[in-house]
PDB file of N, CA and C in Angstrom:
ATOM      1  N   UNK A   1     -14.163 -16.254 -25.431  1.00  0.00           N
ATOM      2  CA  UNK A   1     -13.525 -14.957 -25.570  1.00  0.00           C
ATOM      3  C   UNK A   1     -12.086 -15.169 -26.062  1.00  0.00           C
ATOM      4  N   UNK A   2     -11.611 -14.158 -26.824  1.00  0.00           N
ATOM      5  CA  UNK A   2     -10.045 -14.353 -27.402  1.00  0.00           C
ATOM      6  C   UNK A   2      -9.169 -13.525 -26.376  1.00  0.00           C
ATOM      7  N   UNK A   3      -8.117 -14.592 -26.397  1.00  0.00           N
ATOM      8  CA  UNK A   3      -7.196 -13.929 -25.295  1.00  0.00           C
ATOM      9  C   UNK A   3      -6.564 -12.348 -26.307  1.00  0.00           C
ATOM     10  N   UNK A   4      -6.406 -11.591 -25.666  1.00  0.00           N
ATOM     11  CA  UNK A   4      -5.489 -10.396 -25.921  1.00  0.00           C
ATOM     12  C   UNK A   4      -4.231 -10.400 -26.663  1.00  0.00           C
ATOM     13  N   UNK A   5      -3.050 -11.807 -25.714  1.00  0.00           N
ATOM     14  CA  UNK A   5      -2.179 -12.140 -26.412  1.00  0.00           C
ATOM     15  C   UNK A   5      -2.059 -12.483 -28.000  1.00  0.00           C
ATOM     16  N   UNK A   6      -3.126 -13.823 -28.046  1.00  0.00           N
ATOM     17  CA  UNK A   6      -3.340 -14.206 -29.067  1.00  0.00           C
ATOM     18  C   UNK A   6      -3.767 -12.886 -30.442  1.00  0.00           C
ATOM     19  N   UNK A   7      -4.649 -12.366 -29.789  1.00  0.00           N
ATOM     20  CA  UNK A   7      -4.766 -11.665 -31.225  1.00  0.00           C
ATOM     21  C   UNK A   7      -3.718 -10.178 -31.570  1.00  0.00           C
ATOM     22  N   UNK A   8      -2.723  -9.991 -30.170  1.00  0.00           N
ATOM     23  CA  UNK A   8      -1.347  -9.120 -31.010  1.00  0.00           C
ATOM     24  C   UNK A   8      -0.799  -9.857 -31.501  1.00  0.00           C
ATOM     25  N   UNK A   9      -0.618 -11.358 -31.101  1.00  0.00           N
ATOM     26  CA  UNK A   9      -0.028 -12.057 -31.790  1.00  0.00           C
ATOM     27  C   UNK A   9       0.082 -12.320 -33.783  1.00  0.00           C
ATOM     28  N   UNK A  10      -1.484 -12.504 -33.651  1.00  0.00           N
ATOM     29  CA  UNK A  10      -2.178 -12.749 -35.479  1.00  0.00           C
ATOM     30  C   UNK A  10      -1.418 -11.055 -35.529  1.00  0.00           C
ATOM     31  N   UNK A  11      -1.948 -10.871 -35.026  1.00  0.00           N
ATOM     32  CA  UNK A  11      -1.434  -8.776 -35.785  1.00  0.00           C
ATOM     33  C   UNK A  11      -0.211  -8.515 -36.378  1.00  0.00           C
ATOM     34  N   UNK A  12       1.198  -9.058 -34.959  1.00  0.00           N
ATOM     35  CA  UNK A  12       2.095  -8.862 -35.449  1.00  0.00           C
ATOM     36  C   UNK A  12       2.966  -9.964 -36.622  1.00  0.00           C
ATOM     37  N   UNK A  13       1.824 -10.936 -36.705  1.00  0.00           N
ATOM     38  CA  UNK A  13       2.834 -11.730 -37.744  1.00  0.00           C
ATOM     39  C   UNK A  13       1.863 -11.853 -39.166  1.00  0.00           C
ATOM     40  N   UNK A  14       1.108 -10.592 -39.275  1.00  0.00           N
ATOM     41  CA  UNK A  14       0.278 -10.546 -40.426  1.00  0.00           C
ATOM     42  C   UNK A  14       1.053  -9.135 -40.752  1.00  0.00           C
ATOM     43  N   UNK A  15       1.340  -8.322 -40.336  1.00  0.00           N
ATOM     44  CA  UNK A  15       1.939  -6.898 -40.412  1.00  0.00           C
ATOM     45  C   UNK A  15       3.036  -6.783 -40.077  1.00  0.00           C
ATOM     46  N   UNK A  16       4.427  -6.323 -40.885  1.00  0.00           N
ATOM     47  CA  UNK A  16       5.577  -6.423 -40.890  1.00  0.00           C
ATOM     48  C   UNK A  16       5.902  -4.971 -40.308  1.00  0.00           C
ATOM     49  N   UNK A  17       7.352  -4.965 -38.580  1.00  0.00           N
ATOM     50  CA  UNK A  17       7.780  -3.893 -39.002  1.00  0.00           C
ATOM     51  C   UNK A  17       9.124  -3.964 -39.151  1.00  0.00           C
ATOM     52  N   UNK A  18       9.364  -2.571 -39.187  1.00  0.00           N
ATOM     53  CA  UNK A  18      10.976  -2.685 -39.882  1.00  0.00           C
ATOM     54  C   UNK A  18      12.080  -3.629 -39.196  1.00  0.00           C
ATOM     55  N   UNK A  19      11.387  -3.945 -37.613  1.00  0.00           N
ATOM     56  CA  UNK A  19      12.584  -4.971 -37.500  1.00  0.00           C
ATOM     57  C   UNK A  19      12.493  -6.001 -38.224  1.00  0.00           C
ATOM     58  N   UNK A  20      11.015  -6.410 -38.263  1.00  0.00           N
ATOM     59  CA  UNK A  20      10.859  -7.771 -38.489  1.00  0.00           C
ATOM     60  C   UNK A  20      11.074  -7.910 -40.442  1.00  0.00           C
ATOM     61  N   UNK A  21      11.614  -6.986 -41.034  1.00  0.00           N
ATOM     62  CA  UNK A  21      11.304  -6.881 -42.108  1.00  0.00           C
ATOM     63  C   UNK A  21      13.153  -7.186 -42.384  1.00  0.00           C
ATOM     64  N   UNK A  22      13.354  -6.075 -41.312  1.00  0.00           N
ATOM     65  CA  UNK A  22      15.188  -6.062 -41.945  1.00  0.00           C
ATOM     66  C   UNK A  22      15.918  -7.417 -41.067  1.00  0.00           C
ATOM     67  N   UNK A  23      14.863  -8.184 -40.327  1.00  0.00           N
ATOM     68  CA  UNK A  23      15.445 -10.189 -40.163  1.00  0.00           C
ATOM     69  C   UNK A  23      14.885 -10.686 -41.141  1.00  0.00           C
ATOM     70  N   UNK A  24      13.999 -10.866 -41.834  1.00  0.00           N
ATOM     71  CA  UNK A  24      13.941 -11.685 -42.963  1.00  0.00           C
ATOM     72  C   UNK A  24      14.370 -11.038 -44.442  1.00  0.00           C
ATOM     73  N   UNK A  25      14.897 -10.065 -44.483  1.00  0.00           N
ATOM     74  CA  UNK A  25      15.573  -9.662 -45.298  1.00  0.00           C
ATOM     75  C   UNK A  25      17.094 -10.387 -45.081  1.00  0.00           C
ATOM     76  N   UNK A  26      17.740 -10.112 -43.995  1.00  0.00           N
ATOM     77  CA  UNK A  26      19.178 -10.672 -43.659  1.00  0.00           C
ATOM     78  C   UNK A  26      19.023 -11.900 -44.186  1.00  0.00           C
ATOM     79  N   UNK A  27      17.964 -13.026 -43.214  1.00  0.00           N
ATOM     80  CA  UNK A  27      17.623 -14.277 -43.671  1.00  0.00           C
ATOM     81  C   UNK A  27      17.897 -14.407 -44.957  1.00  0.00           C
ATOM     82  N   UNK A  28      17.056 -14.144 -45.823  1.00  0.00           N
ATOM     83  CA  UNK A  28      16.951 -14.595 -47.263  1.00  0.00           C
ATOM     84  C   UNK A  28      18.806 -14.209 -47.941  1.00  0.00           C
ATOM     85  N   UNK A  29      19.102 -13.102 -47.344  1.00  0.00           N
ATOM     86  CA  UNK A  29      20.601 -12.607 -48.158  1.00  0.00           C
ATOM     87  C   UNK A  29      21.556 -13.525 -47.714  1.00  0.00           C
ATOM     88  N   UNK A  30      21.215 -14.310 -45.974  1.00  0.00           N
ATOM     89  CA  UNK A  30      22.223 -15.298 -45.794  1.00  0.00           C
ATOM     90  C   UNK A  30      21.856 -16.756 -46.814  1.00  0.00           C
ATOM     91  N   UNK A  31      20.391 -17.050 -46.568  1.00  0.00           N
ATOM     92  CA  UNK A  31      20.063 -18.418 -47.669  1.00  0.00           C
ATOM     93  C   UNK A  31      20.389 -18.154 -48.644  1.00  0.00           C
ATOM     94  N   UNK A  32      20.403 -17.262 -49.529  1.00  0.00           N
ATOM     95  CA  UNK A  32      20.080 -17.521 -50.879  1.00  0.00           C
ATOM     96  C   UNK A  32      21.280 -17.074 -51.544  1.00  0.00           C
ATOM     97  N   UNK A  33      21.922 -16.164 -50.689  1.00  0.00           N
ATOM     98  CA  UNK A  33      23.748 -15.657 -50.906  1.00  0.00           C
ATOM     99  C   UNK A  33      23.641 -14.986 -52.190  1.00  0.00           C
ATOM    100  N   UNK A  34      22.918 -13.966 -52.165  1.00  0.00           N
ATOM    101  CA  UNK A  34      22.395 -12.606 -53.246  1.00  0.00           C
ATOM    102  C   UNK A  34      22.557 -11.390 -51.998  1.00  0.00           C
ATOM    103  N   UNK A  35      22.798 -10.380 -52.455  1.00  0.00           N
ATOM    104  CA  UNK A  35      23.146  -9.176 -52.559  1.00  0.00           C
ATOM    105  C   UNK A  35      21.664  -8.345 -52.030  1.00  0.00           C
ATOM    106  N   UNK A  36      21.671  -7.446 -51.022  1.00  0.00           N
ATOM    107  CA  UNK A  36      20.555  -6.717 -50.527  1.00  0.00           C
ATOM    108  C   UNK A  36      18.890  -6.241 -51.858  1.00  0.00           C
ATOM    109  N   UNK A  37      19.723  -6.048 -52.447  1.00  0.00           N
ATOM    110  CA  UNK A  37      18.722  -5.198 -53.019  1.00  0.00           C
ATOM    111  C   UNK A  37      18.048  -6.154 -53.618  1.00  0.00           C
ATOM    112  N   UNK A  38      18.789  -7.225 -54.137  1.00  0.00           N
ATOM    113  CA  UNK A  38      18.186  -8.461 -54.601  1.00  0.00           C
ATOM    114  C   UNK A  38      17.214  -9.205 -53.382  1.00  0.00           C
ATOM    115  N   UNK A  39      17.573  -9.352 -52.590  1.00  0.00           N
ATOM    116  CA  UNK A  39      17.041  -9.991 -51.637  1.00  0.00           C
ATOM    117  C   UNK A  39      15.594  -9.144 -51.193  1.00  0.00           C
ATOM    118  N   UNK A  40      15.340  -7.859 -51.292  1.00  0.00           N
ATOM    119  CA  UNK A  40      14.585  -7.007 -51.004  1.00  0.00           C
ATOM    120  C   UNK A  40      13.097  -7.438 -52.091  1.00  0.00           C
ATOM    121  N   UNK A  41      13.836  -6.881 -53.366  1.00  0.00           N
ATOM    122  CA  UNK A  41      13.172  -7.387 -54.522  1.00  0.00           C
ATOM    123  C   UNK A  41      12.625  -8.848 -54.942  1.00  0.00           C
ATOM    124  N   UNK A  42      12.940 -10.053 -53.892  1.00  0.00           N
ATOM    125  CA  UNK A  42      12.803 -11.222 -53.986  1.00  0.00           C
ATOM    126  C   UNK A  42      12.118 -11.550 -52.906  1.00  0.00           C
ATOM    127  N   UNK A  43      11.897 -11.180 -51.826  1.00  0.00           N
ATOM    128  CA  UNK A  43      11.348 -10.884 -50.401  1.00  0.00           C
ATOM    129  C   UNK A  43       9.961 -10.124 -51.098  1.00  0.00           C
ATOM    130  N   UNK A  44       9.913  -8.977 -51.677  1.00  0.00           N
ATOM    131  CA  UNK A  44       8.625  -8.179 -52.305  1.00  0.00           C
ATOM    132  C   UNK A  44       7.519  -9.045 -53.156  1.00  0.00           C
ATOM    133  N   UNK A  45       8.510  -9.901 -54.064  1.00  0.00           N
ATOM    134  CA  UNK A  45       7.387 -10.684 -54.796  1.00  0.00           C
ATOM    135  C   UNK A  45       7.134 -12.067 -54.130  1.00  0.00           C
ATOM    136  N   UNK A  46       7.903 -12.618 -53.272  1.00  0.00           N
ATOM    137  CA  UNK A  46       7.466 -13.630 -53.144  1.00  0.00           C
ATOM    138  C   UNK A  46       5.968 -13.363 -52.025  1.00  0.00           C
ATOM    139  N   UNK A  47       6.302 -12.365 -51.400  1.00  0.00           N
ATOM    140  CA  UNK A  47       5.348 -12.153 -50.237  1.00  0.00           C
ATOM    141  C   UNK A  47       3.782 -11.035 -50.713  1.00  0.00           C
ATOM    142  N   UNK A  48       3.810 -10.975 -52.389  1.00  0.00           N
ATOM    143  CA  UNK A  48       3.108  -9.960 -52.846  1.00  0.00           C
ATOM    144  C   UNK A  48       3.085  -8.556 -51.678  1.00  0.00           C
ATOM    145  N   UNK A  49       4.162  -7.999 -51.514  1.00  0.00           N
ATOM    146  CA  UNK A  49       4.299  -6.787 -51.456  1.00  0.00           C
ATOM    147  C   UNK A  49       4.928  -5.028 -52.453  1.00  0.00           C
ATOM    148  N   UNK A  50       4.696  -4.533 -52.870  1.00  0.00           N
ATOM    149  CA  UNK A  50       4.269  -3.366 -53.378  1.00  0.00           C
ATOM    150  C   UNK A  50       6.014  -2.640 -52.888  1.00  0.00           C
ATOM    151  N   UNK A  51       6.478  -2.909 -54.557  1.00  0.00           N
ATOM    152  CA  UNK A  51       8.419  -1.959 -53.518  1.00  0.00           C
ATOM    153  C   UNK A  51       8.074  -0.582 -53.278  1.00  0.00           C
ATOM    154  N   UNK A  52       7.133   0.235 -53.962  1.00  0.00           N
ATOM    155  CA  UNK A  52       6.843   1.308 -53.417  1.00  0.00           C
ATOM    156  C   UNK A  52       6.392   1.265 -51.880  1.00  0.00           C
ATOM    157  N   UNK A  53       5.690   0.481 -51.619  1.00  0.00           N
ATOM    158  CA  UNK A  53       5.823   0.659 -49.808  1.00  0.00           C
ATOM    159  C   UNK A  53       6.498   0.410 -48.544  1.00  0.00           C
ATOM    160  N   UNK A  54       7.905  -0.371 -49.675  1.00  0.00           N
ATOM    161  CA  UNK A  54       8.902  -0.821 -48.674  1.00  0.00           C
ATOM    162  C   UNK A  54       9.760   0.196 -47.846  1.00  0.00           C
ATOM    163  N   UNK A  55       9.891   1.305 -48.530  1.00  0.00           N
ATOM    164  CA  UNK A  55      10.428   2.101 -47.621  1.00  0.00           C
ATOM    165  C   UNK A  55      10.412   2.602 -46.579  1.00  0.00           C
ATOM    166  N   UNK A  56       8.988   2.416 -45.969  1.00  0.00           N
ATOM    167  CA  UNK A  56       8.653   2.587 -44.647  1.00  0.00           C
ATOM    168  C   UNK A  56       9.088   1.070 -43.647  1.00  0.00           C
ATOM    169  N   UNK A  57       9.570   0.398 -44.559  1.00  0.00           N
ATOM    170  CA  UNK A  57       9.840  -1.066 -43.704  1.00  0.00           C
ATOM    171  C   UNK A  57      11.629  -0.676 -43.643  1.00  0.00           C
ATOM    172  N   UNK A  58      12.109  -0.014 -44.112  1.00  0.00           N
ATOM    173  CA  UNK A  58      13.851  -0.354 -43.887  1.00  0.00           C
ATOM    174  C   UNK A  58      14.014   0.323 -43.054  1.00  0.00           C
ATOM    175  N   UNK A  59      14.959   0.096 -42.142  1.00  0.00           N
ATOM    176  CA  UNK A  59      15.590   0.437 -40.960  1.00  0.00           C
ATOM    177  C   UNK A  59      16.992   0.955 -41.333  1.00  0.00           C
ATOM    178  N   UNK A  60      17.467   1.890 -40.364  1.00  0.00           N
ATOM    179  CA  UNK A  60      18.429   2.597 -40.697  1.00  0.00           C
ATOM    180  C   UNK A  60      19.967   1.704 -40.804  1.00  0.00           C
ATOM    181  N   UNK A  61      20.003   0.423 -40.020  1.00  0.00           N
ATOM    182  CA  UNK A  61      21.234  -0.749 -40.875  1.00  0.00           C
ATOM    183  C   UNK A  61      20.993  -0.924 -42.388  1.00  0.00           C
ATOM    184  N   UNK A  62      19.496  -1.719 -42.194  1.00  0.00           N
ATOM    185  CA  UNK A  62      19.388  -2.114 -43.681  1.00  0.00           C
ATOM    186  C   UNK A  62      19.677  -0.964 -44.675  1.00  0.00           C
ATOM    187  N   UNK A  63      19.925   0.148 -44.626  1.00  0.00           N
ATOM    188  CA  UNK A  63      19.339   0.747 -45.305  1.00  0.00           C
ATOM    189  C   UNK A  63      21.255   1.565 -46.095  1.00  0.00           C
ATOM    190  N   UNK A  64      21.781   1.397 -44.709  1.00  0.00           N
ATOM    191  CA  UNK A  64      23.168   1.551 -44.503  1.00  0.00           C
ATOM    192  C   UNK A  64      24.295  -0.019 -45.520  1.00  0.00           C
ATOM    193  N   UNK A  65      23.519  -0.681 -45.323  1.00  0.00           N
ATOM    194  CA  UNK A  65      23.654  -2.135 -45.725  1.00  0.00           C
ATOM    195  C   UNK A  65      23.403  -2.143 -47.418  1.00  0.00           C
ATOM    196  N   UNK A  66      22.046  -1.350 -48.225  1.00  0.00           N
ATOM    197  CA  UNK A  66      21.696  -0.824 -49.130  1.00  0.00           C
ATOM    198  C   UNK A  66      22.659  -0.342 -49.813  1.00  0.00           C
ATOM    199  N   UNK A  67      23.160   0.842 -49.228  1.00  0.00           N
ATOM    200  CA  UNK A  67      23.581   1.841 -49.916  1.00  0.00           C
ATOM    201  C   UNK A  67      25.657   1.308 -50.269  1.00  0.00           C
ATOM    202  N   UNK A  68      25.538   0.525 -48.889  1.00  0.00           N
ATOM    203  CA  UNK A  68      27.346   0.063 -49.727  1.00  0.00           C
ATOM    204  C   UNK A  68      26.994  -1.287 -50.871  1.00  0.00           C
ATOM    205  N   UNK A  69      26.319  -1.995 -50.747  1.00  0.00           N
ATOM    206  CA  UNK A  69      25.643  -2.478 -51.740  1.00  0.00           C
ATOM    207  C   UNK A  69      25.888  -2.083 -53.397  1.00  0.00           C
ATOM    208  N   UNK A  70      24.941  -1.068 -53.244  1.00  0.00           N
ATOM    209  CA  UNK A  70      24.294  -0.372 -54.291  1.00  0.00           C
ATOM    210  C   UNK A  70      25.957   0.303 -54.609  1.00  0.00           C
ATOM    211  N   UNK A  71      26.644   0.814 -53.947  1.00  0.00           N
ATOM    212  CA  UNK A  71      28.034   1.477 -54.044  1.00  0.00           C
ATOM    213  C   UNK A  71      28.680   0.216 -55.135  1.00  0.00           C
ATOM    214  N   UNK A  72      28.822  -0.474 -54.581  1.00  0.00           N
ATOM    215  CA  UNK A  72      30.043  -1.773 -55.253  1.00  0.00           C
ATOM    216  C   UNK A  72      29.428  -2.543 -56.501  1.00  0.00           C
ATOM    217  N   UNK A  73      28.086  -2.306 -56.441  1.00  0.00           N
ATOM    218  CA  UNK A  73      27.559  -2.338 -57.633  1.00  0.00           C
ATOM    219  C   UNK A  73      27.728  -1.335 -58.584  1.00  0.00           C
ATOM    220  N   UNK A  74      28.024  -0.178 -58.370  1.00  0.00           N
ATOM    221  CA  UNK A  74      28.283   1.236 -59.002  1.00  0.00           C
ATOM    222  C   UNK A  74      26.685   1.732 -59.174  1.00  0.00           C
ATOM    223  N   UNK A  75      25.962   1.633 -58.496  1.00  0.00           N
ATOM    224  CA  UNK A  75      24.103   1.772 -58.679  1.00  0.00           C
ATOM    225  C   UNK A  75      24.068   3.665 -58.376  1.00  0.00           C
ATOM    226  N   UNK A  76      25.474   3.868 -57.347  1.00  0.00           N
ATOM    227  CA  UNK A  76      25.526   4.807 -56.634  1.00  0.00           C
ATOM    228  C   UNK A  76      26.575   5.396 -56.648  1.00  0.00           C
ATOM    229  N   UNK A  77      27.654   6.638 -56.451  1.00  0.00           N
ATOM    230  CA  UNK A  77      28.968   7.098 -56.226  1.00  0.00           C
ATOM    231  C   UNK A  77      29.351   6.890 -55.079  1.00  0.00           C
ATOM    232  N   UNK A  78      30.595   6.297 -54.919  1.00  0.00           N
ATOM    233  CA  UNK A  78      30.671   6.334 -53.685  1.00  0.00           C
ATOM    234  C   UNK A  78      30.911   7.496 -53.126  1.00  0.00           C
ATOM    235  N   UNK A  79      30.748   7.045 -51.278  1.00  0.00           N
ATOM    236  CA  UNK A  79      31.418   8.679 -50.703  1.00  0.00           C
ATOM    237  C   UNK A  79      32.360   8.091 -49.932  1.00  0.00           C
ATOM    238  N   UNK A  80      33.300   9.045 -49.382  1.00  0.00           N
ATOM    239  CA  UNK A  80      34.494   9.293 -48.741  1.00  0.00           C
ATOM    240  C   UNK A  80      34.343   7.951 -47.773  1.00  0.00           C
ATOM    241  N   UNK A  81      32.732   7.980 -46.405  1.00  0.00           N
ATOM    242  CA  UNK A  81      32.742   7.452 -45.453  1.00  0.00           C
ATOM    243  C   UNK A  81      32.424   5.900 -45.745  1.00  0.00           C
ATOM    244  N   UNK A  82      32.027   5.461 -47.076  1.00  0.00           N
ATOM    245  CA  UNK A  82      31.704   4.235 -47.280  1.00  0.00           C
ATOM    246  C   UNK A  82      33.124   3.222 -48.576  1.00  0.00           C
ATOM    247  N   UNK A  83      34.278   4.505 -48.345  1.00  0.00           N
ATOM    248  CA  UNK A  83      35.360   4.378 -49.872  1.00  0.00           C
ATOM    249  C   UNK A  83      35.785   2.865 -48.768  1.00  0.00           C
ATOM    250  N   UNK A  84      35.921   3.121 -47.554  1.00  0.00           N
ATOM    251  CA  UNK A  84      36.737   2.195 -46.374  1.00  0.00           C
ATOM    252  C   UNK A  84      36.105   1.263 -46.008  1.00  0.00           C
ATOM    253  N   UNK A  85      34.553   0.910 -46.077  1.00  0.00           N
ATOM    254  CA  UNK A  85      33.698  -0.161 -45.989  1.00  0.00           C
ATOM    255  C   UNK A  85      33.504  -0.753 -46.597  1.00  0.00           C
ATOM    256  N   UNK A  86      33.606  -2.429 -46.220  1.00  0.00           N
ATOM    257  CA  UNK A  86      33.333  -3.932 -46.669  1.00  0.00           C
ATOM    258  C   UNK A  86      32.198  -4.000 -46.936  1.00  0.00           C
ATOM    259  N   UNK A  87      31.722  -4.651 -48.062  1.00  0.00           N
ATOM    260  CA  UNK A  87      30.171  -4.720 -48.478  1.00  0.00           C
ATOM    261  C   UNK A  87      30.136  -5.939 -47.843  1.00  0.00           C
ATOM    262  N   UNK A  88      28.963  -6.256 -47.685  1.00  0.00           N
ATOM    263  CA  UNK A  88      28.604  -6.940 -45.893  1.00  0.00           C
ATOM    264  C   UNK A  88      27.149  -7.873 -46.849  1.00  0.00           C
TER     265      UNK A  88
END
Protein backbone atom coordinates (compact mmCIF):
# COMPACT_ATOMS: atom_id res chain seq x y z
CA UNK A 1 0.00 0.00 0.00
CA UNK A 2 1.30 3.70 -0.67
CA UNK A 3 1.74 5.77 2.20
CA UNK A 4 -0.53 9.02 1.96
CA UNK A 5 2.51 11.14 2.63
CA UNK A 6 4.35 9.88 -0.14
CA UNK A 7 1.91 10.40 -2.77
CA UNK A 8 1.08 14.43 -1.62
CA UNK A 9 4.39 14.38 -1.79
CA UNK A 10 4.79 13.18 -5.92
CA UNK A 11 1.66 15.74 -6.19
CA UNK A 12 3.18 18.60 -4.76
CA UNK A 13 6.47 18.48 -6.54
CA UNK A 14 4.85 17.55 -9.95
CA UNK A 15 2.33 20.65 -9.61
CA UNK A 16 3.55 24.08 -8.94
CA UNK A 17 1.89 26.64 -6.59
CA UNK A 18 2.36 30.13 -6.48
CA UNK A 19 4.61 29.83 -3.60
CA UNK A 20 6.54 27.31 -4.93
CA UNK A 21 6.63 29.03 -8.26
CA UNK A 22 7.54 32.66 -6.93
CA UNK A 23 10.95 30.51 -4.94
CA UNK A 24 12.17 29.25 -7.98
CA UNK A 25 11.53 32.17 -9.79
CA UNK A 26 13.64 34.34 -7.05
CA UNK A 27 16.17 31.35 -7.35
CA UNK A 28 16.85 31.55 -10.95
CA UNK A 29 16.82 35.80 -10.75
CA UNK A 30 19.44 35.32 -7.86
CA UNK A 31 21.64 32.52 -10.15
CA UNK A 32 21.47 33.77 -13.24
CA UNK A 33 21.39 37.75 -12.20
CA UNK A 34 18.57 38.62 -15.01
CA UNK A 35 15.72 40.68 -14.31
CA UNK A 36 12.05 39.11 -13.33
CA UNK A 37 10.41 38.90 -16.35
CA UNK A 38 13.37 37.33 -17.84
CA UNK A 39 13.66 34.89 -15.31
CA UNK A 40 9.85 34.03 -15.65
CA UNK A 41 10.26 33.56 -19.41
CA UNK A 42 13.39 31.33 -18.81
CA UNK A 43 11.78 29.33 -15.89
CA UNK A 44 8.60 28.77 -18.70
CA UNK A 45 10.76 27.19 -21.32
CA UNK A 46 13.08 25.47 -19.57
CA UNK A 47 10.31 23.62 -17.56
CA UNK A 48 7.92 23.41 -20.86
CA UNK A 49 5.36 25.53 -19.34
CA UNK A 50 2.69 27.59 -21.35
CA UNK A 51 3.24 31.80 -20.25
CA UNK A 52 -0.33 31.96 -20.82
CA UNK A 53 -0.89 29.87 -17.69
CA UNK A 54 1.52 31.50 -15.57
CA UNK A 55 -0.62 33.88 -14.24
CA UNK A 56 -2.38 31.84 -12.01
CA UNK A 57 1.18 30.90 -10.55
CA UNK A 58 2.29 34.68 -9.49
CA UNK A 59 1.78 35.77 -6.21
CA UNK A 60 1.03 39.12 -5.18
CA UNK A 61 5.22 39.98 -4.29
CA UNK A 62 6.17 38.50 -7.46
CA UNK A 63 3.94 40.21 -9.16
CA UNK A 64 4.71 43.62 -7.24
CA UNK A 65 8.41 42.63 -8.05
CA UNK A 66 7.07 42.45 -11.96
CA UNK A 67 5.67 45.49 -12.25
CA UNK A 68 8.81 47.81 -10.79
CA UNK A 69 10.71 45.70 -13.10
CA UNK A 70 8.77 46.19 -16.05
CA UNK A 71 8.68 50.15 -14.74
CA UNK A 72 12.64 50.65 -15.08
CA UNK A 73 12.54 48.90 -18.08
CA UNK A 74 9.95 51.52 -19.34
CA UNK A 75 7.63 48.15 -20.39
CA UNK A 76 5.16 50.24 -18.16
CA UNK A 77 4.53 54.12 -16.81
CA UNK A 78 5.44 54.55 -13.83
CA UNK A 79 3.12 55.52 -10.89
CA UNK A 80 3.51 57.90 -8.09
CA UNK A 81 3.76 54.72 -5.43
CA UNK A 82 6.51 52.81 -7.32
CA UNK A 83 8.44 56.64 -8.63
CA UNK A 84 10.29 55.90 -4.76
CA UNK A 85 11.00 52.13 -5.23
CA UNK A 86 14.31 50.24 -5.79
CA UNK A 87 14.00 47.66 -8.46
CA UNK A 88 14.80 44.64 -6.39
Amino acid sequence: MIDKEIVENIIENKFLSPEKFSLEIEKYVLENRCNYIEAIIFYCEENEIELETVSKLISKPLKERLKVNAESLNFLKKTSSSKTKSVI
